[in-house]
C-alpha atoms as a PDB file:
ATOM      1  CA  UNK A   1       0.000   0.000   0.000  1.00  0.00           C
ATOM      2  CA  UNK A   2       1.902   2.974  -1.393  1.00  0.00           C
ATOM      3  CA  UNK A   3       0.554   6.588  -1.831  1.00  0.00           C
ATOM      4  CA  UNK A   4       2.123   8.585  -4.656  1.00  0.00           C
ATOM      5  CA  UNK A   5      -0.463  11.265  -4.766  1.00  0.00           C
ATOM      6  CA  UNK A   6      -3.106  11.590  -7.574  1.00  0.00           C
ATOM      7  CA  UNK A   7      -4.445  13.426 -10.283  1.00  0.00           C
ATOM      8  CA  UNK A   8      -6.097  16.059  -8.379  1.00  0.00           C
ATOM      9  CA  UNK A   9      -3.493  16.440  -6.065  1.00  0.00           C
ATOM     10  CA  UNK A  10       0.334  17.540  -6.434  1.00  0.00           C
ATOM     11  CA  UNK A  11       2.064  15.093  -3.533  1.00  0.00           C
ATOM     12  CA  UNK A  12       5.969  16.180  -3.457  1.00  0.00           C
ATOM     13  CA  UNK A  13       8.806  13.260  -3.270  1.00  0.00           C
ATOM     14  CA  UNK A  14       9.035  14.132   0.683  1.00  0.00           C
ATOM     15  CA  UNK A  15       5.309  14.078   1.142  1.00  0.00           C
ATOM     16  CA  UNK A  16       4.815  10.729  -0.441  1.00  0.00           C
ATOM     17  CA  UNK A  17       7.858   9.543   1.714  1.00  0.00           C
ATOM     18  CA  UNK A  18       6.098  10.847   5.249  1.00  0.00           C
ATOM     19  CA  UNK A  19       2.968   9.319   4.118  1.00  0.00           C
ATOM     20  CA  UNK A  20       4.634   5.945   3.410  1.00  0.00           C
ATOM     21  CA  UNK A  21       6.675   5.710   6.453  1.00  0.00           C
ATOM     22  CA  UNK A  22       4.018   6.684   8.646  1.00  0.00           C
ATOM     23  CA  UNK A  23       1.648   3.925   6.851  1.00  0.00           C
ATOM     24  CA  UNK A  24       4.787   1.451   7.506  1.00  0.00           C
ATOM     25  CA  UNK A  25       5.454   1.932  11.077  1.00  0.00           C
ATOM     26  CA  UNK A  26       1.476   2.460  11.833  1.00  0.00           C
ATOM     27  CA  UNK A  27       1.955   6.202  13.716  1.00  0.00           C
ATOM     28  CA  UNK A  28      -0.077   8.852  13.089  1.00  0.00           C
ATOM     29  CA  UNK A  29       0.979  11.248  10.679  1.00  0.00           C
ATOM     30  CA  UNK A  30       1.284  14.604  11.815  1.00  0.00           C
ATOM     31  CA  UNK A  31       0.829  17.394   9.327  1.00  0.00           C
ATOM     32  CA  UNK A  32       1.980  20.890   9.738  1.00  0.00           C
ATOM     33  CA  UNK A  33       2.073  23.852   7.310  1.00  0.00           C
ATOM     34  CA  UNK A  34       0.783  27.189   6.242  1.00  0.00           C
ATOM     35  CA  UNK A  35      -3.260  27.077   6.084  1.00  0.00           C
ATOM     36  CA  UNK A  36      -4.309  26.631   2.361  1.00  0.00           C
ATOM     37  CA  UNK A  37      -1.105  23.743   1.668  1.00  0.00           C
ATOM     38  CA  UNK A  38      -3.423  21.023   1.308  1.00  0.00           C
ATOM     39  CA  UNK A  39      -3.263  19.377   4.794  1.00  0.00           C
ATOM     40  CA  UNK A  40      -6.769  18.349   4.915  1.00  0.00           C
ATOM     41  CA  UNK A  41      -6.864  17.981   1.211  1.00  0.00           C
ATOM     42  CA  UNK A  42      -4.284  14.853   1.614  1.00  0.00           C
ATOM     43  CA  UNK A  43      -6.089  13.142   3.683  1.00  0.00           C
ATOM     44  CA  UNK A  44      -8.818  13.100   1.536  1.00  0.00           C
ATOM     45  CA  UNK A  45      -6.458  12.098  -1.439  1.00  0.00           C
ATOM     46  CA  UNK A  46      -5.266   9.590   0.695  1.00  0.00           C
ATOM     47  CA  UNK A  47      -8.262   7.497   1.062  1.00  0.00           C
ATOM     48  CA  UNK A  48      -9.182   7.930  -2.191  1.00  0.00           C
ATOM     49  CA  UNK A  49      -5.826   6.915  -4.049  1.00  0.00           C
ATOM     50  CA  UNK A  50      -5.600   4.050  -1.270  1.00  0.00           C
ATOM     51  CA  UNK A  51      -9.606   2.721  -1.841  1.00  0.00           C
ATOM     52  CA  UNK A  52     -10.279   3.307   1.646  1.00  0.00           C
ATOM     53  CA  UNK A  53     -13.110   5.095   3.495  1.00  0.00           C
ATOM     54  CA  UNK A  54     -12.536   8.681   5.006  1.00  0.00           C
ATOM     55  CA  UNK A  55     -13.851   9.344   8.707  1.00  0.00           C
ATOM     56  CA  UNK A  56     -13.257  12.985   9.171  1.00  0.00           C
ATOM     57  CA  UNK A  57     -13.448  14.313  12.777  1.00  0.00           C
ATOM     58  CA  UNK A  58     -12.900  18.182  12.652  1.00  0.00           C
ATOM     59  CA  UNK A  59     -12.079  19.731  15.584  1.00  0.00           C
ATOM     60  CA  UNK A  60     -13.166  23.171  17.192  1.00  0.00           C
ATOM     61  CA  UNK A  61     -12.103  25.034  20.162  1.00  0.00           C
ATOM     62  CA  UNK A  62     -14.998  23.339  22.042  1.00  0.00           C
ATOM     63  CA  UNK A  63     -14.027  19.971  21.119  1.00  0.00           C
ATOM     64  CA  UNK A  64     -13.181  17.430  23.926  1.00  0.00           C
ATOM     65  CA  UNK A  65     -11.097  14.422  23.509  1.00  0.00           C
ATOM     66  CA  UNK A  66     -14.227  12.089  24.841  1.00  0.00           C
ATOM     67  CA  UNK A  67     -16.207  12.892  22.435  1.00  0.00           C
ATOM     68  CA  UNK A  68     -13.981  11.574  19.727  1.00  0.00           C
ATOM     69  CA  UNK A  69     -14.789   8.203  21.522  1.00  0.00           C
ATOM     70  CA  UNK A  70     -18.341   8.506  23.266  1.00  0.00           C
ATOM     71  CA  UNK A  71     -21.363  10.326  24.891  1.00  0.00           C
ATOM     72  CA  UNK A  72     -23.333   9.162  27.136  1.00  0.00           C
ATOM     73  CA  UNK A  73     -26.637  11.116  26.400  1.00  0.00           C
ATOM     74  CA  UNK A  74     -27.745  11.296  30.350  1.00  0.00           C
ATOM     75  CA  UNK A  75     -30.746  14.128  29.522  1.00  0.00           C
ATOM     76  CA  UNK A  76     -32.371  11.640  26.957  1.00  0.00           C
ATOM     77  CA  UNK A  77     -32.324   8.846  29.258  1.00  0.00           C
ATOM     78  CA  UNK A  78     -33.753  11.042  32.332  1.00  0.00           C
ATOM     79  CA  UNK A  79     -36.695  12.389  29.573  1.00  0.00           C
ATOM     80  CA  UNK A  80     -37.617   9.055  28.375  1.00  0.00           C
ATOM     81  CA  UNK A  81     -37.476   7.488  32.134  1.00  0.00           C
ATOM     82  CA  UNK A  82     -39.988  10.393  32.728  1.00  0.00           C
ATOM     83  CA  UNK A  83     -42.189   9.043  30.055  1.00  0.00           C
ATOM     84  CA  UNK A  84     -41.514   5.511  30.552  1.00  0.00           C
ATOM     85  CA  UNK A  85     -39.619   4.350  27.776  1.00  0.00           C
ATOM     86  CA  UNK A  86     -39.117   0.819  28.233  1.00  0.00           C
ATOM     87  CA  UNK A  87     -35.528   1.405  26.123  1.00  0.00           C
ATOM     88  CA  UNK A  88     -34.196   3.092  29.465  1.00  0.00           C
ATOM     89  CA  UNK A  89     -33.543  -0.133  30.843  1.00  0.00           C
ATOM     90  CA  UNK A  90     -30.706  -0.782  28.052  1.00  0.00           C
ATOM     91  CA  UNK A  91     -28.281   2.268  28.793  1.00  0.00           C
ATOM     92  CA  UNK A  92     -26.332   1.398  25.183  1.00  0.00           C
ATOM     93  CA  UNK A  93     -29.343   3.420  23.663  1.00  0.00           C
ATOM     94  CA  UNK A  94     -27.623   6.271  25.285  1.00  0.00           C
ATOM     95  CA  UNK A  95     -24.349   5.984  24.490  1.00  0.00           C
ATOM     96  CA  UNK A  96     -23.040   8.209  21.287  1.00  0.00           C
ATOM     97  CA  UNK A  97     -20.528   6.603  19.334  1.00  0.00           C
ATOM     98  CA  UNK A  98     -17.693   9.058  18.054  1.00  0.00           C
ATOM     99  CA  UNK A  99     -15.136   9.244  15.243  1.00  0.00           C
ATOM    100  CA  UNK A 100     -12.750   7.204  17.092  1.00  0.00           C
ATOM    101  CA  UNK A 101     -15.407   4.248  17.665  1.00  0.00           C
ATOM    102  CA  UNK A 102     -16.927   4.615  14.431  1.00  0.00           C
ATOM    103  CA  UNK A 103     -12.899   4.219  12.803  1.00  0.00           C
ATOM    104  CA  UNK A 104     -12.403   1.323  15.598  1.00  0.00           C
ATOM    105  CA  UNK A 105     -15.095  -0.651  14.731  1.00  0.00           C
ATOM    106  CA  UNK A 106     -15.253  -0.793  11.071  1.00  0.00           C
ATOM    107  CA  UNK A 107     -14.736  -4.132   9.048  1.00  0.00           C
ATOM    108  CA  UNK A 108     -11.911  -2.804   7.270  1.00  0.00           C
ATOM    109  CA  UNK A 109      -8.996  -0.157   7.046  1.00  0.00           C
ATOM    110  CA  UNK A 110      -9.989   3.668   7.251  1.00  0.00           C
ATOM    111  CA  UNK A 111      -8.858   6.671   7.066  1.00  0.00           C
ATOM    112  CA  UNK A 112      -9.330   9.034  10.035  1.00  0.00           C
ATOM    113  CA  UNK A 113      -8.568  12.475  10.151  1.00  0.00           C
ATOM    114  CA  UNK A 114      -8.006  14.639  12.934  1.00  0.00           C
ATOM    115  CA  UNK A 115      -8.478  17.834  11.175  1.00  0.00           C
ATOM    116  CA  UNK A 116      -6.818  21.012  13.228  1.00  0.00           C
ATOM    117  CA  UNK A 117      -6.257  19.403  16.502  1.00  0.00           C
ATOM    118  CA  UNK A 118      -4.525  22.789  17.707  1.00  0.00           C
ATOM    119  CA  UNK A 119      -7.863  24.333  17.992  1.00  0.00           C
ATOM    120  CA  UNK A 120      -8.561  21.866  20.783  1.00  0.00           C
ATOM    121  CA  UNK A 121      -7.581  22.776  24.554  1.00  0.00           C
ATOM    122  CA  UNK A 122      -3.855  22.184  25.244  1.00  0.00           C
ATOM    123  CA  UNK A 123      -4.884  19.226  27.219  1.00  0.00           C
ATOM    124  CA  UNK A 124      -7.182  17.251  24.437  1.00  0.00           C
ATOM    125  CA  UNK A 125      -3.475  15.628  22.252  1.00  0.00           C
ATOM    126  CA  UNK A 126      -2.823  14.654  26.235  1.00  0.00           C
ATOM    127  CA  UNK A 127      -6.278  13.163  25.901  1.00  0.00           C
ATOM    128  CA  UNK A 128      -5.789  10.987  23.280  1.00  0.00           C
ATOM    129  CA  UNK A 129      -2.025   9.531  24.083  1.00  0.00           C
ATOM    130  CA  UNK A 130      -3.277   5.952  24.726  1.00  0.00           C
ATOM    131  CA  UNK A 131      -6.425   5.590  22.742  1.00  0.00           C
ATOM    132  CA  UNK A 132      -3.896   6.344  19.423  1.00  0.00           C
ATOM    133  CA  UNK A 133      -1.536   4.335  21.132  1.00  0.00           C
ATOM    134  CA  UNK A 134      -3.268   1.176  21.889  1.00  0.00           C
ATOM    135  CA  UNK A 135      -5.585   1.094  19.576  1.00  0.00           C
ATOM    136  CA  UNK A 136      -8.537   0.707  21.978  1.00  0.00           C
ATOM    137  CA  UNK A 137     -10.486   2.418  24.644  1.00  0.00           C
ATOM    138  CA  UNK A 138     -12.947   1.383  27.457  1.00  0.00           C
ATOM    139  CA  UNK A 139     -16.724   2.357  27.903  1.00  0.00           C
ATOM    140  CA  UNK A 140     -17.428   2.640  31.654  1.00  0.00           C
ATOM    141  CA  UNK A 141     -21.137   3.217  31.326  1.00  0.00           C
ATOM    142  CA  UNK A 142     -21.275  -0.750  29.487  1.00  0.00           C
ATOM    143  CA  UNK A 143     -18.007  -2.247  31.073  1.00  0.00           C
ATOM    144  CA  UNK A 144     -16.704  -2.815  27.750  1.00  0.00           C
ATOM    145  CA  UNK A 145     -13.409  -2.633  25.448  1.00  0.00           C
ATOM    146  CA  UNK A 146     -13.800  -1.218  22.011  1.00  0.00           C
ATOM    147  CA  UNK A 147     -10.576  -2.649  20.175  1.00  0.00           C
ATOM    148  CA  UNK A 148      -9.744  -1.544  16.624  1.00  0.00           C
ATOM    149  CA  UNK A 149     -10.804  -4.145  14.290  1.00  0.00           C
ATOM    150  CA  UNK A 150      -8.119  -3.074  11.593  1.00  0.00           C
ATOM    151  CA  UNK A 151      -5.531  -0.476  12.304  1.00  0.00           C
ATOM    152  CA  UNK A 152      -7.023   2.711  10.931  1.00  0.00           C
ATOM    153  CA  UNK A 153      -3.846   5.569   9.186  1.00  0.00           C
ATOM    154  CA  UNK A 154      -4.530   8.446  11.296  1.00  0.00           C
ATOM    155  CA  UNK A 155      -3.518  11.415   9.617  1.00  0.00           C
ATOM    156  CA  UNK A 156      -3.612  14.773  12.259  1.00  0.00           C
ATOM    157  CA  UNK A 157      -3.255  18.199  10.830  1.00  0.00           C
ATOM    158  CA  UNK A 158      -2.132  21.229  12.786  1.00  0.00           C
ATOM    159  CA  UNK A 159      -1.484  25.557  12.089  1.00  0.00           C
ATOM    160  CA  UNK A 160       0.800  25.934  14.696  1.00  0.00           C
ATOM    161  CA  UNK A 161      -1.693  28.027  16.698  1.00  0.00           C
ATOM    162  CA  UNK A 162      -0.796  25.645  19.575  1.00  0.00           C
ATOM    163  CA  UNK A 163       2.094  23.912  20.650  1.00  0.00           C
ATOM    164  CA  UNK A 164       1.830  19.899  21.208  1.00  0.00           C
ATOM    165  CA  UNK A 165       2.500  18.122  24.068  1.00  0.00           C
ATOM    166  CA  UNK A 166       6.411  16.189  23.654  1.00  0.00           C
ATOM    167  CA  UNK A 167       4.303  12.848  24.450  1.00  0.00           C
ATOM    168  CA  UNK A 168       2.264  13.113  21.940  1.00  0.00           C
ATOM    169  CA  UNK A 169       4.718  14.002  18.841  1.00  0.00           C
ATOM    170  CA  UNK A 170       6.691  11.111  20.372  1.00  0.00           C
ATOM    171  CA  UNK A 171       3.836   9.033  18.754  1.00  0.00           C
ATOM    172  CA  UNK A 172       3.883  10.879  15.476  1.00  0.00           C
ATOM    173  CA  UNK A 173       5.472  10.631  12.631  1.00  0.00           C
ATOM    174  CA  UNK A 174       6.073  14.559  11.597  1.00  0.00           C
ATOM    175  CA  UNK A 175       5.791  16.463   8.611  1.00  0.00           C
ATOM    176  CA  UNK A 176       5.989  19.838   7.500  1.00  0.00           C
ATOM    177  CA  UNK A 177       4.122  20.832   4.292  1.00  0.00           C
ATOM    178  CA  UNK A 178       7.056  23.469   2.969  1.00  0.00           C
ATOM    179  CA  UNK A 179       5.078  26.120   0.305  1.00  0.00           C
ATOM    180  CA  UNK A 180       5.392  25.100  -2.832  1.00  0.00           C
ATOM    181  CA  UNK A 181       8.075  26.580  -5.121  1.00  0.00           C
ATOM    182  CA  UNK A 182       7.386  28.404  -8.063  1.00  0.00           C
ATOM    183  CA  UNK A 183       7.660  24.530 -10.439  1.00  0.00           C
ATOM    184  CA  UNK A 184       5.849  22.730  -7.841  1.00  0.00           C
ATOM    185  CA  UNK A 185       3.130  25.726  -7.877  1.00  0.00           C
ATOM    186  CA  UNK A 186       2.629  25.614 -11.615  1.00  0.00           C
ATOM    187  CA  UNK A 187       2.414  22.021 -11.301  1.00  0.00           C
ATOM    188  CA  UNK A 188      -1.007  22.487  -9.472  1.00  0.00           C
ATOM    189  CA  UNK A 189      -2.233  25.131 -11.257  1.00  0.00           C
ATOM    190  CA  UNK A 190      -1.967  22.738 -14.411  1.00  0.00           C
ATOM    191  CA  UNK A 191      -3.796  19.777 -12.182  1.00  0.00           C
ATOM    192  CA  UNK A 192      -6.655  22.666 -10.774  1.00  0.00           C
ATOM    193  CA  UNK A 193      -6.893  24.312 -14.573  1.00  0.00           C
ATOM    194  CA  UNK A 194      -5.919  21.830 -17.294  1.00  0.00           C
ATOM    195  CA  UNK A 195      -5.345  23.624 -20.727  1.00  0.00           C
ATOM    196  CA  UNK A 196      -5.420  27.249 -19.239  1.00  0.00           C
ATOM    197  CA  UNK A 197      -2.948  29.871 -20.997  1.00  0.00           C
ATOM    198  CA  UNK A 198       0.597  29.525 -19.871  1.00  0.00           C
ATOM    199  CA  UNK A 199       0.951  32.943 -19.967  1.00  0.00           C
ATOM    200  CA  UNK A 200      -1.659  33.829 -17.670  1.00  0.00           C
ATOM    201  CA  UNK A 201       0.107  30.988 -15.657  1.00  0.00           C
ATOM    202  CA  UNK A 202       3.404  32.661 -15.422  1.00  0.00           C
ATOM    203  CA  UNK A 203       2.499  36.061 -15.301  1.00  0.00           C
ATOM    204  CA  UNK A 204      -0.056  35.152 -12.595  1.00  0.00           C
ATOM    205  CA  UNK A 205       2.753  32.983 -10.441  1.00  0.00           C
ATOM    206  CA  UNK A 206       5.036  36.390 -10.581  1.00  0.00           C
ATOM    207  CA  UNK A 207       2.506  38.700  -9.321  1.00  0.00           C
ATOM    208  CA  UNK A 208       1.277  35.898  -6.331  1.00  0.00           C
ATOM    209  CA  UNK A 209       5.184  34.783  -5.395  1.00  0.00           C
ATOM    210  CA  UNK A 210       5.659  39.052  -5.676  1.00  0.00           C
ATOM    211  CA  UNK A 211       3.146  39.667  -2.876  1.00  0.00           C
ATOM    212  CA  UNK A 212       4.256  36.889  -0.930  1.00  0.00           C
ATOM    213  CA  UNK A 213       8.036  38.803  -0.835  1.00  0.00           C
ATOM    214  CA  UNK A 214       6.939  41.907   0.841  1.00  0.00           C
ATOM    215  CA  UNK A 215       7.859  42.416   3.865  1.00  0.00           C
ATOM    216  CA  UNK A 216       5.647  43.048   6.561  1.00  0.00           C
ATOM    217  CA  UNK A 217       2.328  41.095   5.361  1.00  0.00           C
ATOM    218  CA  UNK A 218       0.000  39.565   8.213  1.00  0.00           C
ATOM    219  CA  UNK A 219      -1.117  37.071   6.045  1.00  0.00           C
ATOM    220  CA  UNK A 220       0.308  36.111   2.516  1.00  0.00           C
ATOM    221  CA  UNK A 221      -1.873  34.350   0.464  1.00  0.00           C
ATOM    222  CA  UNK A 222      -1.915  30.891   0.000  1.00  0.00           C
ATOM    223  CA  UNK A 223      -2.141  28.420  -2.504  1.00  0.00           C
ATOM    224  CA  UNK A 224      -5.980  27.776  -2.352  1.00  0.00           C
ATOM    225  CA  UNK A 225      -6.132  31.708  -2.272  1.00  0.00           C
ATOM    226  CA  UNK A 226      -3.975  31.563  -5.643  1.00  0.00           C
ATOM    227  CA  UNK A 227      -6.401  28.503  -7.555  1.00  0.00           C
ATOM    228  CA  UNK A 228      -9.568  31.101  -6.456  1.00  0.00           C
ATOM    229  CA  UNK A 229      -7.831  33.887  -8.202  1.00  0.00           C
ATOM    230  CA  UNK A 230      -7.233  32.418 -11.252  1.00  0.00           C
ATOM    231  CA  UNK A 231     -10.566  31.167 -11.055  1.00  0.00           C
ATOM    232  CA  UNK A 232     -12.002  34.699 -11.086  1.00  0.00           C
ATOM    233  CA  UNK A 233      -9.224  35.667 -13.655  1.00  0.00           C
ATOM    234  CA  UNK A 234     -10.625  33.207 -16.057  1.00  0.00           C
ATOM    235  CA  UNK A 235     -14.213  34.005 -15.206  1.00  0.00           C
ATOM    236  CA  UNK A 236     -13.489  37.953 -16.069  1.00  0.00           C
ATOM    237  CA  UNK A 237     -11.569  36.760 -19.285  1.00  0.00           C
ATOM    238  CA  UNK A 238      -9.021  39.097 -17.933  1.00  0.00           C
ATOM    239  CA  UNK A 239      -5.486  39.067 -20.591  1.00  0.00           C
ATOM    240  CA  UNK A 240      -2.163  38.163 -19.888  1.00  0.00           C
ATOM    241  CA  UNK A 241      -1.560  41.904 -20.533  1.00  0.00           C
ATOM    242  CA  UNK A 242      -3.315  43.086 -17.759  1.00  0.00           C
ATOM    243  CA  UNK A 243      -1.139  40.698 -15.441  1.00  0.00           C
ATOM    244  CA  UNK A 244       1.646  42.223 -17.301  1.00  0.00           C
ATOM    245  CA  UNK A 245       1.370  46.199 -16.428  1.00  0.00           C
ATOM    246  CA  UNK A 246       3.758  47.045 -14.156  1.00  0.00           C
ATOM    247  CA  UNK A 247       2.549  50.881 -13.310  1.00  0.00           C
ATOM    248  CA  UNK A 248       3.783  51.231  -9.940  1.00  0.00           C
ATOM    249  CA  UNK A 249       0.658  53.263  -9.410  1.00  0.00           C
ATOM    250  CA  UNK A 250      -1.117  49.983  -9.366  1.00  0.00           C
ATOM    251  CA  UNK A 251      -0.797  49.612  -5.974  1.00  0.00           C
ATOM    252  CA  UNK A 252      -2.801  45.926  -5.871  1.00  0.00           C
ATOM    253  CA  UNK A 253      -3.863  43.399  -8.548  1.00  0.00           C
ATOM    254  CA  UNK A 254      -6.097  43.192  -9.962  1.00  0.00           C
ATOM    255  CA  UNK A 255      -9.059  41.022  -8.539  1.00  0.00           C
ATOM    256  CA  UNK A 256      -6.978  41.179  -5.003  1.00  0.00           C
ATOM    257  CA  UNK A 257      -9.786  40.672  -3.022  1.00  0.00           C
ATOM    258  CA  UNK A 258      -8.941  36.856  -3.450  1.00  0.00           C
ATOM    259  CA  UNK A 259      -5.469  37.412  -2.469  1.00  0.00           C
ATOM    260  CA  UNK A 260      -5.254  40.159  -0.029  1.00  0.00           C
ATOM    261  CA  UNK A 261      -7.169  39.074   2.973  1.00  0.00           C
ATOM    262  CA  UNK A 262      -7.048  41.904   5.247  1.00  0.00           C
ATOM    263  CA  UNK A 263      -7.252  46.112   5.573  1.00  0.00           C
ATOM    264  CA  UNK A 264      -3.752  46.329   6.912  1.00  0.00           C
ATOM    265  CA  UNK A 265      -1.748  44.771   3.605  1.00  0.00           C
ATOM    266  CA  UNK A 266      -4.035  46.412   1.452  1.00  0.00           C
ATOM    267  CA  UNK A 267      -2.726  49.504   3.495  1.00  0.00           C
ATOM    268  CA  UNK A 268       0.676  48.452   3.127  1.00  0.00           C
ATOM    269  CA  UNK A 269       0.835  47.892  -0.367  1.00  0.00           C
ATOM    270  CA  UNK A 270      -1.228  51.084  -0.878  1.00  0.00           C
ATOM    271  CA  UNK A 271       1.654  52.841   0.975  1.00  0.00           C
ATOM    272  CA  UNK A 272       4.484  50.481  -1.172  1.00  0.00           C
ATOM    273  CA  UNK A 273       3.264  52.124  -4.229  1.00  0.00           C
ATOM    274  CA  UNK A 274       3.156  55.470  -3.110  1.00  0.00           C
ATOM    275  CA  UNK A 275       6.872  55.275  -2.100  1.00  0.00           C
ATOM    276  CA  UNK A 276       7.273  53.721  -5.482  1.00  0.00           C
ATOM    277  CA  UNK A 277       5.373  56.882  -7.032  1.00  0.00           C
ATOM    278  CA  UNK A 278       7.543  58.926  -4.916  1.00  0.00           C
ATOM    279  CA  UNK A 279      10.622  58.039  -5.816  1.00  0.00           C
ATOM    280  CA  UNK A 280       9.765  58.180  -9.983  1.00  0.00           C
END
């Protein structure tokens, strides 16, 4: 079982390599990079280029580790007690399987993803250390184990908002999604847009890798930000030429609003081409 990326996704030599070795030793793979590299994107690749299903589990700053595993749904059971439900008398109508289970208890191999576990408290990676680990957890409210029936690949991505507990990257296998170079870049822009211009290509990579260089920018944009641009590019039939004008007095491309996420850098690149206008 090998993953070498697929037609709809650009996997780099190293990525295929982490994926691989992490599928080998059976760790979780631990995926790090800028938001909009594809992180969640892979996993999704992943179970599609492998045949396997896809149990997402998308975490939020509310999310507790127990719920990846169970509920017990207490209120339900005290309202249908009041009613008399005869179903009360089986607490297992209560209990709420989660991602974890649901992964656990399938007939064959998955793929679950842990999608931005850094939103989580700094405690729920903690949380999870032995479930991952062994492979299994216990239900207290049943007195039961629920063992993995097949191994699932657990693939965990993360922003860096939050830094992970030593423990838990111990049990990872790590990698870092680098931004793509300018080759890799054009690479999926020809997988996202297949027969588009190549000069709209390359004059559309200088102007994105040209905002990405200046300095002081709270967010640059991203790849995913890039593939919506030239999305609206296309839509507006807008030329190569217009990509091409380089009147400093042009503070922003054009179309930005896919690229430029925020007042500040519009701001600051307002202010770049005043200097510019200054100095001419």
């Amino acid at each position: 079982m090998k993953f070498t990326g697929t037609d709809s996704y650009v996997a780099t030599d190293d990525l295929q390599m982490a994926v691989n070795a992490a599928i080998s030793l059976q760790r979780p793979l631990l995926i790090k990079g800028e938001p909009g590299t594809g992180k969640t994107l892979l996993a999704e690749e992943m179970a599609s280029a492998l045949g396997l299903k896809l149990i997402p589990w998308h975490i939020k700053s509310t999310t507790k580790a127990q719920q990846g595993l169970y509920e017990y749904d207490a209120v339900s059971r005290l309202r249908d007690s009041q009613l008399g439900d005869e179903k009360v008398n089986d607490i297992r109508n209560y209990i709420v399987k989660g991602k974890l289970w649901e992964a656990f208890e399938a007939d064959e191999q998955v793929v679950l993803l842990i999608d931005e576990i850094d939103k989580a408290d700094i405690e729920f990676p903690n949380d999870l250390l032995l479930e991952l680990d062994r492979m299994e957890f216990f239900v207290y409210e049943t007195q039961q184990f629920v063992r993995a029936k097949q191994r699932p690949i657990v693939v965990i991505t993360s922003n860096n908002e939050k830094e992970l507990p030593d423990a838990f990257l111990r049990r990872c296998f790590f990698h870092y999604i680098s931004f793509p170079d300018h080759d890799t870049m054009k690479n999926i822009v020809d997988v996202h847009f297949p027969g588009i211009q190549q000069q709209v290509v390359r004059d559309a990579l200088e102007v994105f890798f040209d905002v990405r260089k200046v300095p002081g920018l709270k967010k640059k944009p991203s790849t995913s930000e890039l593939i919506d641009w030239l999305k609206l590019l296309m839509a507006d039939d807008l030329s190569a030429e217009a990509l091409q004008q380089k009147d400093s007095s042009s503070a922003l491309p054009p179309l930005y609003g896919a690229l430029v996420k925020n007042e500040q850098d519009v701001h600051l690149l307002q202010r770049l081409a005043f200097m510019a206008r200054r100095r001419n």
